[in-house]
C-alpha atoms as a PDB file:
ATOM      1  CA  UNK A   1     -11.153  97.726 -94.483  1.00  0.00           C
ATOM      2  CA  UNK A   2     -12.120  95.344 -97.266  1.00  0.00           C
ATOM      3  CA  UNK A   3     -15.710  93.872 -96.019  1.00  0.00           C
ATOM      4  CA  UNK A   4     -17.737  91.017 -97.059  1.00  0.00           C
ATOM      5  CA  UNK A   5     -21.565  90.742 -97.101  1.00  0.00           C
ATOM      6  CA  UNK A   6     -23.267  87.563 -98.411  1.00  0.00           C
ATOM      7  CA  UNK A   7     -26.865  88.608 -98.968  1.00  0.00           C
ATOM      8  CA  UNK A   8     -26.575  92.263 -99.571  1.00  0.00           C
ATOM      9  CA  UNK A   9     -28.923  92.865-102.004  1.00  0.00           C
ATOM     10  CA  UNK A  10     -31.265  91.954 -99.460  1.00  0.00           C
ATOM     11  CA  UNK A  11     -33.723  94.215 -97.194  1.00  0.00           C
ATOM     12  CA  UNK A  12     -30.763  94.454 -94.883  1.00  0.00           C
ATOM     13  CA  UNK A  13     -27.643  94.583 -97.382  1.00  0.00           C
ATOM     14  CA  UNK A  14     -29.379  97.292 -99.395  1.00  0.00           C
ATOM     15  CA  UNK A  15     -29.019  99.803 -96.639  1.00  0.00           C
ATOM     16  CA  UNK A  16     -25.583  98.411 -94.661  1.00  0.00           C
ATOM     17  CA  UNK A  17     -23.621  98.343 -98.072  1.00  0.00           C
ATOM     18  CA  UNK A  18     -24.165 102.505 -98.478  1.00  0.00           C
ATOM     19  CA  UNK A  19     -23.264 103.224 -94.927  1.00  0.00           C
ATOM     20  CA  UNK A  20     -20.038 100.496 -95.096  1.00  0.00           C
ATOM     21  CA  UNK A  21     -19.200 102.483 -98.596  1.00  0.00           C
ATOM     22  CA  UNK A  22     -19.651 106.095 -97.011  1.00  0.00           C
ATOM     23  CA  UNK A  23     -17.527 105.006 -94.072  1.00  0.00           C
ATOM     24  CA  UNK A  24     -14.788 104.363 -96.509  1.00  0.00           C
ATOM     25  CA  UNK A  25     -14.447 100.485 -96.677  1.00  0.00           C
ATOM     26  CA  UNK A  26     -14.238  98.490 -99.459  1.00  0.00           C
ATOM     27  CA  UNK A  27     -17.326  96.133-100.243  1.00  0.00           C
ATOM     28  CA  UNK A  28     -17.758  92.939-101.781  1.00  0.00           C
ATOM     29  CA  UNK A  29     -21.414  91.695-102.384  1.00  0.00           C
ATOM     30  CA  UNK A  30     -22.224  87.481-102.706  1.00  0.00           C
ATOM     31  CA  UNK A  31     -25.818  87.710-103.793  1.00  0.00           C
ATOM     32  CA  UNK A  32     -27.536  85.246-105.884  1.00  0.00           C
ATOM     33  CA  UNK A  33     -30.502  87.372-106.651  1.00  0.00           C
ATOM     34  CA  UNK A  34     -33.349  85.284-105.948  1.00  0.00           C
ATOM     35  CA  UNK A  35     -35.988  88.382-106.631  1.00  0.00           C
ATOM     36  CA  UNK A  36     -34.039  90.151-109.655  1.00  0.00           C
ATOM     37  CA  UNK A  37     -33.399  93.220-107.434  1.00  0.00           C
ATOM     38  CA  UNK A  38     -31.885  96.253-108.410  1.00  0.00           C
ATOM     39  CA  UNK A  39     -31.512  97.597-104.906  1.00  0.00           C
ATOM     40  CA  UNK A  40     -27.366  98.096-104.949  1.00  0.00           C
ATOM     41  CA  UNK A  41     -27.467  99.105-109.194  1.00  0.00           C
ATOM     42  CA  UNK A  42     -26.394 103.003-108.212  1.00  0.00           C
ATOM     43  CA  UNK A  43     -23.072 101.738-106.150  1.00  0.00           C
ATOM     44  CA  UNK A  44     -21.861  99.995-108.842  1.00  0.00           C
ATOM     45  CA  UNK A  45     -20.414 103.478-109.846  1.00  0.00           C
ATOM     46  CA  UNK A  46     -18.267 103.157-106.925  1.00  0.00           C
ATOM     47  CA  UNK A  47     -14.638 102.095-107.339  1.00  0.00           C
ATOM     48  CA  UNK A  48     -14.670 100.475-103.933  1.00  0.00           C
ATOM     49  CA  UNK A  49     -17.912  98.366-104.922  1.00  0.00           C
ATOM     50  CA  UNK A  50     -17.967  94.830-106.356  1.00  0.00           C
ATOM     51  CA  UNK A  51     -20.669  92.024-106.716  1.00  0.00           C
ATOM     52  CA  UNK A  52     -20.166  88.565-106.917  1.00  0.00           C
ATOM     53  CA  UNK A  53     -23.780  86.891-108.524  1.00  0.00           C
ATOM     54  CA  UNK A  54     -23.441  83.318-107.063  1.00  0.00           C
ATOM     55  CA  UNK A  55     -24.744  81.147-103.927  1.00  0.00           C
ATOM     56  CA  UNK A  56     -23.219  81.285-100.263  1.00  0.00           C
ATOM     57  CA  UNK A  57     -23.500  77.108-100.442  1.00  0.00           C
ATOM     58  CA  UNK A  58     -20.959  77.612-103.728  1.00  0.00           C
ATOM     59  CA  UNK A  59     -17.565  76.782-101.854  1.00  0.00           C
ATOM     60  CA  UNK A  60     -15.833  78.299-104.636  1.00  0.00           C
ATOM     61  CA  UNK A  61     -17.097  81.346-104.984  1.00  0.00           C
ATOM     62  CA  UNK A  62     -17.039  81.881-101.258  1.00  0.00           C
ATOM     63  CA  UNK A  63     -12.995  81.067-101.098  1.00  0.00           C
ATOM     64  CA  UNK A  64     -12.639  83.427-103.733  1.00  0.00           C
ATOM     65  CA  UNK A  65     -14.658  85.874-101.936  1.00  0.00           C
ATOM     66  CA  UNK A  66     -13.494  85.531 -98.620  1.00  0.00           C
ATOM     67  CA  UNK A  67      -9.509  85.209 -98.974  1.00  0.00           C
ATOM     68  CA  UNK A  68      -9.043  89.042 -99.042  1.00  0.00           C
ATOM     69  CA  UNK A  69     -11.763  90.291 -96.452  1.00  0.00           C
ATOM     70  CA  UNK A  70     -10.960  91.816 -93.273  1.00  0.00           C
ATOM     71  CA  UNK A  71     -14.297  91.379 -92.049  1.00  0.00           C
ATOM     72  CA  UNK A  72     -17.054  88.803 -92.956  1.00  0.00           C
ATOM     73  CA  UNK A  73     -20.643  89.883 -92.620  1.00  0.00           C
ATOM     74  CA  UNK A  74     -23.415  87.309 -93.195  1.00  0.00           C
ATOM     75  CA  UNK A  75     -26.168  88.600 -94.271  1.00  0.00           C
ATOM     76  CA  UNK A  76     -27.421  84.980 -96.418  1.00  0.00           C
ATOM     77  CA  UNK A  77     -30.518  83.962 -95.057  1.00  0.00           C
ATOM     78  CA  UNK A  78     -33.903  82.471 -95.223  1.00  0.00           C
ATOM     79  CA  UNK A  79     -35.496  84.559 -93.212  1.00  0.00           C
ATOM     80  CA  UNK A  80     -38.379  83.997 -90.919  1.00  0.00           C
ATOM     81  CA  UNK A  81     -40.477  80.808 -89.795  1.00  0.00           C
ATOM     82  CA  UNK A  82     -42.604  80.382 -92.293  1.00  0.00           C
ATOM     83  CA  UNK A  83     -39.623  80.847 -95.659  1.00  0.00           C
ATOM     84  CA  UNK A  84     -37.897  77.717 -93.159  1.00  0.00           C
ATOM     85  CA  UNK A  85     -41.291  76.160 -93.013  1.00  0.00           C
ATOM     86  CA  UNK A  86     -41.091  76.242 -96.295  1.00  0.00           C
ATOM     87  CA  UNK A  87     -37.551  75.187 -97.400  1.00  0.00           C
ATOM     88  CA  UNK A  88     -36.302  73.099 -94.621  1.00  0.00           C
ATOM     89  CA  UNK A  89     -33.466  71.626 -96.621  1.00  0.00           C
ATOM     90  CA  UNK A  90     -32.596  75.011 -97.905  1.00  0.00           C
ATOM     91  CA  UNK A  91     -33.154  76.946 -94.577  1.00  0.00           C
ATOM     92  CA  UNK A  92     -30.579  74.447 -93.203  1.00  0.00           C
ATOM     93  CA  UNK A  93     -28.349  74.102 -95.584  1.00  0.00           C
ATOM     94  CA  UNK A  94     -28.260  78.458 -96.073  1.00  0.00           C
ATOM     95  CA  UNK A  95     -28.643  79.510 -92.121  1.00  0.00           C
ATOM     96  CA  UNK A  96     -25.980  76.741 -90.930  1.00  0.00           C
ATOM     97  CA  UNK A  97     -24.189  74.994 -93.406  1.00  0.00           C
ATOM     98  CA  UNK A  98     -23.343  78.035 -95.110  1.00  0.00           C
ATOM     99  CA  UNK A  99     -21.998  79.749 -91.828  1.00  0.00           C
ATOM    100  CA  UNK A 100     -20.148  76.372 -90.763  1.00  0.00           C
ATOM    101  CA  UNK A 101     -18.211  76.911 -94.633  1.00  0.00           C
ATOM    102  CA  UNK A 102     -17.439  80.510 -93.613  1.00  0.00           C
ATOM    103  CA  UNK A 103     -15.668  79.298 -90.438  1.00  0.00           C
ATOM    104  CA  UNK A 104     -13.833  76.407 -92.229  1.00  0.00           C
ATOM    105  CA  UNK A 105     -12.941  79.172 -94.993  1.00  0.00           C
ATOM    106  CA  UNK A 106     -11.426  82.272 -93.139  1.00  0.00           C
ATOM    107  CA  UNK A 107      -8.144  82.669 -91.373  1.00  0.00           C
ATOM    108  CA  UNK A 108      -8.676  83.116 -87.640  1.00  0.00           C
ATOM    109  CA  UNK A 109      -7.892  86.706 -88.193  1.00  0.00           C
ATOM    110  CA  UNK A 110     -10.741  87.718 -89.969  1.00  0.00           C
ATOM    111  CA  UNK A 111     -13.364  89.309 -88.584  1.00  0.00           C
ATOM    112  CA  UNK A 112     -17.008  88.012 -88.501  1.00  0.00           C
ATOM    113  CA  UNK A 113     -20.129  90.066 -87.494  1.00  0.00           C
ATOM    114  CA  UNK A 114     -23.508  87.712 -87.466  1.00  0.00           C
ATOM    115  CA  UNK A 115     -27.497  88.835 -87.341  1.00  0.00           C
ATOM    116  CA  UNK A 116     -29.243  86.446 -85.361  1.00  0.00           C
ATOM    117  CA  UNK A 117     -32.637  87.253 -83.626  1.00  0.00           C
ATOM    118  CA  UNK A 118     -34.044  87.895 -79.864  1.00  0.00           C
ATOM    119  CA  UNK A 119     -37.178  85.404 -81.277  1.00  0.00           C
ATOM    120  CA  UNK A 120     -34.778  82.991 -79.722  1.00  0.00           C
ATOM    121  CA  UNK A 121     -35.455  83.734 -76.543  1.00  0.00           C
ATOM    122  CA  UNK A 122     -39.051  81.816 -77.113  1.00  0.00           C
ATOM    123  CA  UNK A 123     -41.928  82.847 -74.858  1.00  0.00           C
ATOM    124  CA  UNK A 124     -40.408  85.106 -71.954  1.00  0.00           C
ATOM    125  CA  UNK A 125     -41.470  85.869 -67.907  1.00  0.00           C
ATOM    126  CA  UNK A 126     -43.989  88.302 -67.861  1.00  0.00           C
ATOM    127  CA  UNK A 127     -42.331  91.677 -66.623  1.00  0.00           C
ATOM    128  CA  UNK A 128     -38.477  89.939 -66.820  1.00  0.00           C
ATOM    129  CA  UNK A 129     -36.570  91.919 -70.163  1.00  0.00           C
ATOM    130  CA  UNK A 130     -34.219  89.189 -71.715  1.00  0.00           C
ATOM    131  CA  UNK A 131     -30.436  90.295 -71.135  1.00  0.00           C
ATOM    132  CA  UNK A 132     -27.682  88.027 -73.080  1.00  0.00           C
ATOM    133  CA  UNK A 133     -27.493  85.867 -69.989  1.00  0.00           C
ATOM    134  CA  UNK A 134     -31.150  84.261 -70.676  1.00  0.00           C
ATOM    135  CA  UNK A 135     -31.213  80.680 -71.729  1.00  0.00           C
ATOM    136  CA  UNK A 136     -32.425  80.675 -75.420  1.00  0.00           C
ATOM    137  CA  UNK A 137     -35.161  78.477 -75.770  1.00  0.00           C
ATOM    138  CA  UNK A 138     -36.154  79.023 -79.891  1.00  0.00           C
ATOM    139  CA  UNK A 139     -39.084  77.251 -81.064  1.00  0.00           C
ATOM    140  CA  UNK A 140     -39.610  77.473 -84.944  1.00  0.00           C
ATOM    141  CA  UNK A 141     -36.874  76.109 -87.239  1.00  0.00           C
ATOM    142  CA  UNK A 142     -35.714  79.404 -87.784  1.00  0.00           C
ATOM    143  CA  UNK A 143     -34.824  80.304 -84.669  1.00  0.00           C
ATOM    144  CA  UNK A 144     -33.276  76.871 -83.809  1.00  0.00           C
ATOM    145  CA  UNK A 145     -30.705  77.170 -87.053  1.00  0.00           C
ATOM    146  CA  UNK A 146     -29.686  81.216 -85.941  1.00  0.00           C
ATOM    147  CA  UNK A 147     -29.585  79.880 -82.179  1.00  0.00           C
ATOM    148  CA  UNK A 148     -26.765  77.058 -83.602  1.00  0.00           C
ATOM    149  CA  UNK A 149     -25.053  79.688 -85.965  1.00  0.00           C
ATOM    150  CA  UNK A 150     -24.223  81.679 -83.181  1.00  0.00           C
ATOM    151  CA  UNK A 151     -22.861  79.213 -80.993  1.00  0.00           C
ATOM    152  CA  UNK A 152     -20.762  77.836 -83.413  1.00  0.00           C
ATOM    153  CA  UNK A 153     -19.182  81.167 -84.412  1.00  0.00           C
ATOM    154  CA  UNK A 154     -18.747  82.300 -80.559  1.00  0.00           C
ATOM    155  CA  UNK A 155     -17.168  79.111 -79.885  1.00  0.00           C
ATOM    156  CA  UNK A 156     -14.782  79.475 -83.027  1.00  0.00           C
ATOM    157  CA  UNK A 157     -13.701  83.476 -81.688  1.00  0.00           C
ATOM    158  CA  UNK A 158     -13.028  86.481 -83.692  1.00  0.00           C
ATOM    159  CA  UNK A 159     -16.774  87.201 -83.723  1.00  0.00           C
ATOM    160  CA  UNK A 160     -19.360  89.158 -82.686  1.00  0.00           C
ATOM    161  CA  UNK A 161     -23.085  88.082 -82.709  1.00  0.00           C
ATOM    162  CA  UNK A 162     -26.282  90.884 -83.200  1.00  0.00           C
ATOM    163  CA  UNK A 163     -29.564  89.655 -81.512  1.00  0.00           C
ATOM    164  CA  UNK A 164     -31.771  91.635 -84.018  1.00  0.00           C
ATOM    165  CA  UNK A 165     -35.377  92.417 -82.419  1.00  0.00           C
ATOM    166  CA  UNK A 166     -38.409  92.753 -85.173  1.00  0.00           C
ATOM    167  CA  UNK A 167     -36.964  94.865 -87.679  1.00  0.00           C
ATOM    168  CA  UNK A 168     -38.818  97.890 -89.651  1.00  0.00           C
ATOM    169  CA  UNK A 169     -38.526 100.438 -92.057  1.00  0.00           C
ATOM    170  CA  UNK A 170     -37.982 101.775 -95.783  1.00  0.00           C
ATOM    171  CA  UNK A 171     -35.326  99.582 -97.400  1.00  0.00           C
ATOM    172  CA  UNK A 172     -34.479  99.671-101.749  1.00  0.00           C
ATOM    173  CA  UNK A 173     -34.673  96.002-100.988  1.00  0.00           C
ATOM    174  CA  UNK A 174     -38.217  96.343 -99.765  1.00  0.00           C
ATOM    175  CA  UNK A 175     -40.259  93.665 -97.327  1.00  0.00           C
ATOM    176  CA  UNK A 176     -43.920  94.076 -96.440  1.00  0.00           C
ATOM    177  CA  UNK A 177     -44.048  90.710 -94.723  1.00  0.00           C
ATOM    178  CA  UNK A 178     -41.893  91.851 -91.397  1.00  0.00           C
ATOM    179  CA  UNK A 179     -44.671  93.127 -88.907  1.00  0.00           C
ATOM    180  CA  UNK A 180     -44.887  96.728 -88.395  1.00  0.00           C
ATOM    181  CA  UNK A 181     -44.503  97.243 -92.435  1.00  0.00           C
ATOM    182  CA  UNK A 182     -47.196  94.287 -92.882  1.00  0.00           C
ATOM    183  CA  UNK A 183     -49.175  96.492 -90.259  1.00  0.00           C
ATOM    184  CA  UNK A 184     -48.294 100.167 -91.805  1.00  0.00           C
ATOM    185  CA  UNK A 185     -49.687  98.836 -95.129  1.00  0.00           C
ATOM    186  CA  UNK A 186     -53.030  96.877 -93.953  1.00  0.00           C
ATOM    187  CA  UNK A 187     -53.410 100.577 -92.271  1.00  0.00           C
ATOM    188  CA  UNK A 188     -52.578 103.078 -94.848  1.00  0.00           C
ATOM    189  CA  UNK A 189     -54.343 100.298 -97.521  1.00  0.00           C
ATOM    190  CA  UNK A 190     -57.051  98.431 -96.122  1.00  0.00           C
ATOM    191  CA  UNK A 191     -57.941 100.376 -93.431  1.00  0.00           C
ATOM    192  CA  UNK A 192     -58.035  97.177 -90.698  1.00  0.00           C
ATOM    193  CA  UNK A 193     -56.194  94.458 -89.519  1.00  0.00           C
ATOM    194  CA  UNK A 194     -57.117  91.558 -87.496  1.00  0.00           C
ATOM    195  CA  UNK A 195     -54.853  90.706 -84.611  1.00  0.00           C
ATOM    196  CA  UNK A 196     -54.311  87.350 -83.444  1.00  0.00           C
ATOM    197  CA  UNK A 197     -52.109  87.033 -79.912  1.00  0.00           C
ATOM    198  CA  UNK A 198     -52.983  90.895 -79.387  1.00  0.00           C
ATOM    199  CA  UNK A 199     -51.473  90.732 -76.227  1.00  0.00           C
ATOM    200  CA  UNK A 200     -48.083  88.812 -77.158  1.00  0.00           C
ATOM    201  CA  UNK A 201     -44.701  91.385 -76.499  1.00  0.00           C
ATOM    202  CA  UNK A 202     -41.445  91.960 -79.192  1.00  0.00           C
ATOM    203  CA  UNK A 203     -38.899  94.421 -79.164  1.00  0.00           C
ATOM    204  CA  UNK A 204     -38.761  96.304 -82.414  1.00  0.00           C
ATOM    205  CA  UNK A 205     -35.838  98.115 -84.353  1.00  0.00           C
ATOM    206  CA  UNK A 206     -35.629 100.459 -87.689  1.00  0.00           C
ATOM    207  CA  UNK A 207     -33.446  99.025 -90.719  1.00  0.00           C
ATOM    208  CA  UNK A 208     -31.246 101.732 -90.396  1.00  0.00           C
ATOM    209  CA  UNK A 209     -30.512 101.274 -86.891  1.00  0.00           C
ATOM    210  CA  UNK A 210     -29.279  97.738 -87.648  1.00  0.00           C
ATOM    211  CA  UNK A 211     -27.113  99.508 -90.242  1.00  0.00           C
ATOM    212  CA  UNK A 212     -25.811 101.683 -87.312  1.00  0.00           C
ATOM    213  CA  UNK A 213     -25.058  98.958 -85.213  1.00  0.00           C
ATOM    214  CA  UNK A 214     -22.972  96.851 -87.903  1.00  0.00           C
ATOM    215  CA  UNK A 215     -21.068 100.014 -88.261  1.00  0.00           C
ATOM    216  CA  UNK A 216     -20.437 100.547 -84.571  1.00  0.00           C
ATOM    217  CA  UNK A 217     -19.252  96.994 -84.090  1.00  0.00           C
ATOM    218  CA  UNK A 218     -16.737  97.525 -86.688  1.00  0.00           C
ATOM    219  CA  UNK A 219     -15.797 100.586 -84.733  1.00  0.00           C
ATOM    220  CA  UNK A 220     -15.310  99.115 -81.438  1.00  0.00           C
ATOM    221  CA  UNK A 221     -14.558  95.167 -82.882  1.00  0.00           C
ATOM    222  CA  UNK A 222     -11.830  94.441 -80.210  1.00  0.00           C
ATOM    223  CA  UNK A 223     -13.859  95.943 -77.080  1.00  0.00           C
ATOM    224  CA  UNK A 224     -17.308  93.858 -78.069  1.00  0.00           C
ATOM    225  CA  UNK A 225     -15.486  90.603 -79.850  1.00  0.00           C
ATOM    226  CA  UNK A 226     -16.993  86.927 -78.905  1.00  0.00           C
ATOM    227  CA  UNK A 227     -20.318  88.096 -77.150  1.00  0.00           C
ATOM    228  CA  UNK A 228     -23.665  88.372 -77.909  1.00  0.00           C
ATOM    229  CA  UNK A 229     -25.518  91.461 -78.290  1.00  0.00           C
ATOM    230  CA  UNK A 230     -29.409  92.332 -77.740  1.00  0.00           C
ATOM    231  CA  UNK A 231     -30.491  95.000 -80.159  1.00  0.00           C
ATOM    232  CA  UNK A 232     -33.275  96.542 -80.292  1.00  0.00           C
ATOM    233  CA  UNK A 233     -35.115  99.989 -79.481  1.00  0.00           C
ATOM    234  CA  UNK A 234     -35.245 100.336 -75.591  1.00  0.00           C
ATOM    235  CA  UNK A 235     -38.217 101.795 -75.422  1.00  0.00           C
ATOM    236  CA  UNK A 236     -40.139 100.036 -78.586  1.00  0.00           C
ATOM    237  CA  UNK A 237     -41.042  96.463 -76.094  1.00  0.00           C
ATOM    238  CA  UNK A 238     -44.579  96.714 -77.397  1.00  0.00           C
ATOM    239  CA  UNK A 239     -47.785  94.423 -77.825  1.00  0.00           C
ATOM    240  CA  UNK A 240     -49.644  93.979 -80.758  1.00  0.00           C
ATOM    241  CA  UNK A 241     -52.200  95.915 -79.866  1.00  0.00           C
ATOM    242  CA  UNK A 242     -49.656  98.594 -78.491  1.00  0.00           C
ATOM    243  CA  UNK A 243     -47.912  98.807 -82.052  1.00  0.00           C
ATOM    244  CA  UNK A 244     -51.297  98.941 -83.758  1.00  0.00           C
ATOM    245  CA  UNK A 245     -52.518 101.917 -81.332  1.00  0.00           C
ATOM    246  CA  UNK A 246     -49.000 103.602 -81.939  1.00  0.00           C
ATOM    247  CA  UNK A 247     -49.854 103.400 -85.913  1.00  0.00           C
ATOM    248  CA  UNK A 248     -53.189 104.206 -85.240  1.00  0.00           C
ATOM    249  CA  UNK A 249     -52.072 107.803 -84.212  1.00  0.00           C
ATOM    250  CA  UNK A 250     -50.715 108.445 -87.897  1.00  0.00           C
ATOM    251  CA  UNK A 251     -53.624 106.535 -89.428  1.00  0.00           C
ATOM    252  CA  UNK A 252     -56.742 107.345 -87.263  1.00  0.00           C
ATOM    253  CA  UNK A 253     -58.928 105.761 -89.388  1.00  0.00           C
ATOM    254  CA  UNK A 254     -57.091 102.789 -88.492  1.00  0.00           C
ATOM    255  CA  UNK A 255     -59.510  99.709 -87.572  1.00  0.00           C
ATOM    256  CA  UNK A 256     -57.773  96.898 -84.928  1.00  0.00           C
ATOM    257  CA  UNK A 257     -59.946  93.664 -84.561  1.00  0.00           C
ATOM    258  CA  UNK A 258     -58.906  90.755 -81.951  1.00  0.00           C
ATOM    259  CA  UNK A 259     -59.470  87.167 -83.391  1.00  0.00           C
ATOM    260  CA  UNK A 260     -59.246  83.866 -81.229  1.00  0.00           C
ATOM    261  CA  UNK A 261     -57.437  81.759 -83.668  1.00  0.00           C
ATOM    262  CA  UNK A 262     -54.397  82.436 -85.424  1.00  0.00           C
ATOM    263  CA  UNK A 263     -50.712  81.317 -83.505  1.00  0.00           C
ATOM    264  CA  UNK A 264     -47.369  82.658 -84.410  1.00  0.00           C
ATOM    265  CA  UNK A 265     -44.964  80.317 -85.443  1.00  0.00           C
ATOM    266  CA  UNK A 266     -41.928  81.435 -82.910  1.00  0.00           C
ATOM    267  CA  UNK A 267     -44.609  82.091 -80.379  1.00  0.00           C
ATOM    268  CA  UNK A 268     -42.626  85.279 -79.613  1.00  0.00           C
ATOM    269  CA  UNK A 269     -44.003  87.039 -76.725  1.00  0.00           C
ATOM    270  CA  UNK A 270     -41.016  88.501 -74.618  1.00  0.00           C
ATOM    271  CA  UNK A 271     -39.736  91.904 -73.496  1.00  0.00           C
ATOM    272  CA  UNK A 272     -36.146  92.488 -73.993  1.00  0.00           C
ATOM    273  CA  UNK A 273     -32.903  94.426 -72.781  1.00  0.00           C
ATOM    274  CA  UNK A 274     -30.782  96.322 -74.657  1.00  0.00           C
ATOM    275  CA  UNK A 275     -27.828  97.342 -72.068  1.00  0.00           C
ATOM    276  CA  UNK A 276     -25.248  95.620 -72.838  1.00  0.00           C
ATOM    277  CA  UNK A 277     -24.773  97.232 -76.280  1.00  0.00           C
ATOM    278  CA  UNK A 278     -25.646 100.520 -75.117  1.00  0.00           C
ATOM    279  CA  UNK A 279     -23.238 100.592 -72.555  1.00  0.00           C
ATOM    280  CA  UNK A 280     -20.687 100.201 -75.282  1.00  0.00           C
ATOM    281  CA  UNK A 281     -21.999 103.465 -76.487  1.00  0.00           C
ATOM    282  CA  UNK A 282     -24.230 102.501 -78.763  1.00  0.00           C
ATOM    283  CA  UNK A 283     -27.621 104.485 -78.454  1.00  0.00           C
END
């Protein structure tokens, strides 16, 4: 199939767009290279490659881009609470706006696949895992715009949405801001970290397991179409504290202090299920 990724230079992009190539589809990149990466330079050799340097909000590029794709995979994002903090305008305009062009755009026979995130679900029950069935209640800005994206595009059919938990991991397109690599490097570098809301629950899920699941929904498109989907690793619902002790057992010199202050801007503190997609065989 011919596939689509807006933002796949990005942390995420730079490891889907190898697996979509291996697989044997056809890629097409919209990427307006905010931080000058090179993280997709060694597929340009590939016939079945092509980039497209321009912005998701550009309605012309993304008619060109789009007309010919079997499947549309938005990848575009600010990402996180504080980059939305930030940008407000921009965080709307590129985590909505952008998707709501993308539905207008495409014929209803293509294909869309969207990464939202479980820190919609908001502060959970203590000991009740979120399934798909559990009200979102999202909090920052961030979640609020990937909460509306995905209603919009189940409402509009022909889609299928990915509730990402906290995602981790070795990527070309490298972040050390998402939590377990922040933690990974305070530990391997500094030795310490200081842990606010120690106690405070996510689910968590490696880069190229996101990868995996973008591939399996392609596989199995008609069986999962126009639901939600939690993923995340099943038995990764850890605190904190938990992840820090888990590092701690590669890094023993490792150093966890608990401060008072300090509040995260989702206030994510939830446990989560990940059945649904692994009863589609996905494990």
């Amino acid at each position: 199939m011919k596939i689509l990724v807006t933002g796949g230079a990005g942390y995420l992009g730079s490891i889907l767009c190898p697996s979509l190539l291996d697989a044997g589809h056809e890629v097409i990149v919209v990427d307006n290279y905010t931080y000058g990466q090179t993280s997709l330079a060694e597929l340009c050799a590939n016939d079945k490659f092509s980039i497209i340097r321009g912005d998701v909000r550009d309605k012309r590029v993304m008619a060109s881009a789009i007309k010919s794709a079997d499947v549309v995979i938005p990848l575009a994002c600010l990402v996180g609470a504080p980059a939305c903090d930030l940008k407000p305008l921009d965080a709307q305009s590129v985590n909505l706006e952008a998707i709501r062009m993308i539905l207008e755009l495409r014929s209803s026979a293509q294909k869309i696949i969207f990464p939202t995130t479980n820190s919609g679900y908001g502060v959970g029950e203590d000991g009740v895992h979120c399934t798909e069935k559990t009200p979102l209640r999202p909090i920052s800005l961030y979640a609020r715009l990937k909460a509306d994206a995905e209603t919009e595009l189940l409402q509009a059919g022909n889609a299928v949405t990915l509730r990402l938990a906290t995602v981790f991991g070795m990527s070309p397109r490298m972040r050390l801001d998402l939590l377990v690599n922040d933690f990974t490097f305070r530990a391997v570098n500094d030795r310490f970290v200081v842990l606010f809301e120690a106690h405070f629950k996510r689910n968590y899920l490696h880069v190229r397991d996101v990868a995996r699941a973008f591939m399996h929904v392609i596989d199995n498109f008609d069986q999962m179409k126009n639901e939600p989907y939690n993923v995340g690793l099943s038995d990764a619902n850890f605190s904190k504290m938990e992840l820090c002790l888990e590092i701690r057992k590669k890094v023993p010199a490792f150093c966890i202090l608990e401060s008072e202050t300090g509040k995260d801007p989702d206030q994510r503190n939830y446990i989560v299920s990940n059945e649904k997609i692994e009863e589609t065989g996905f494990l």
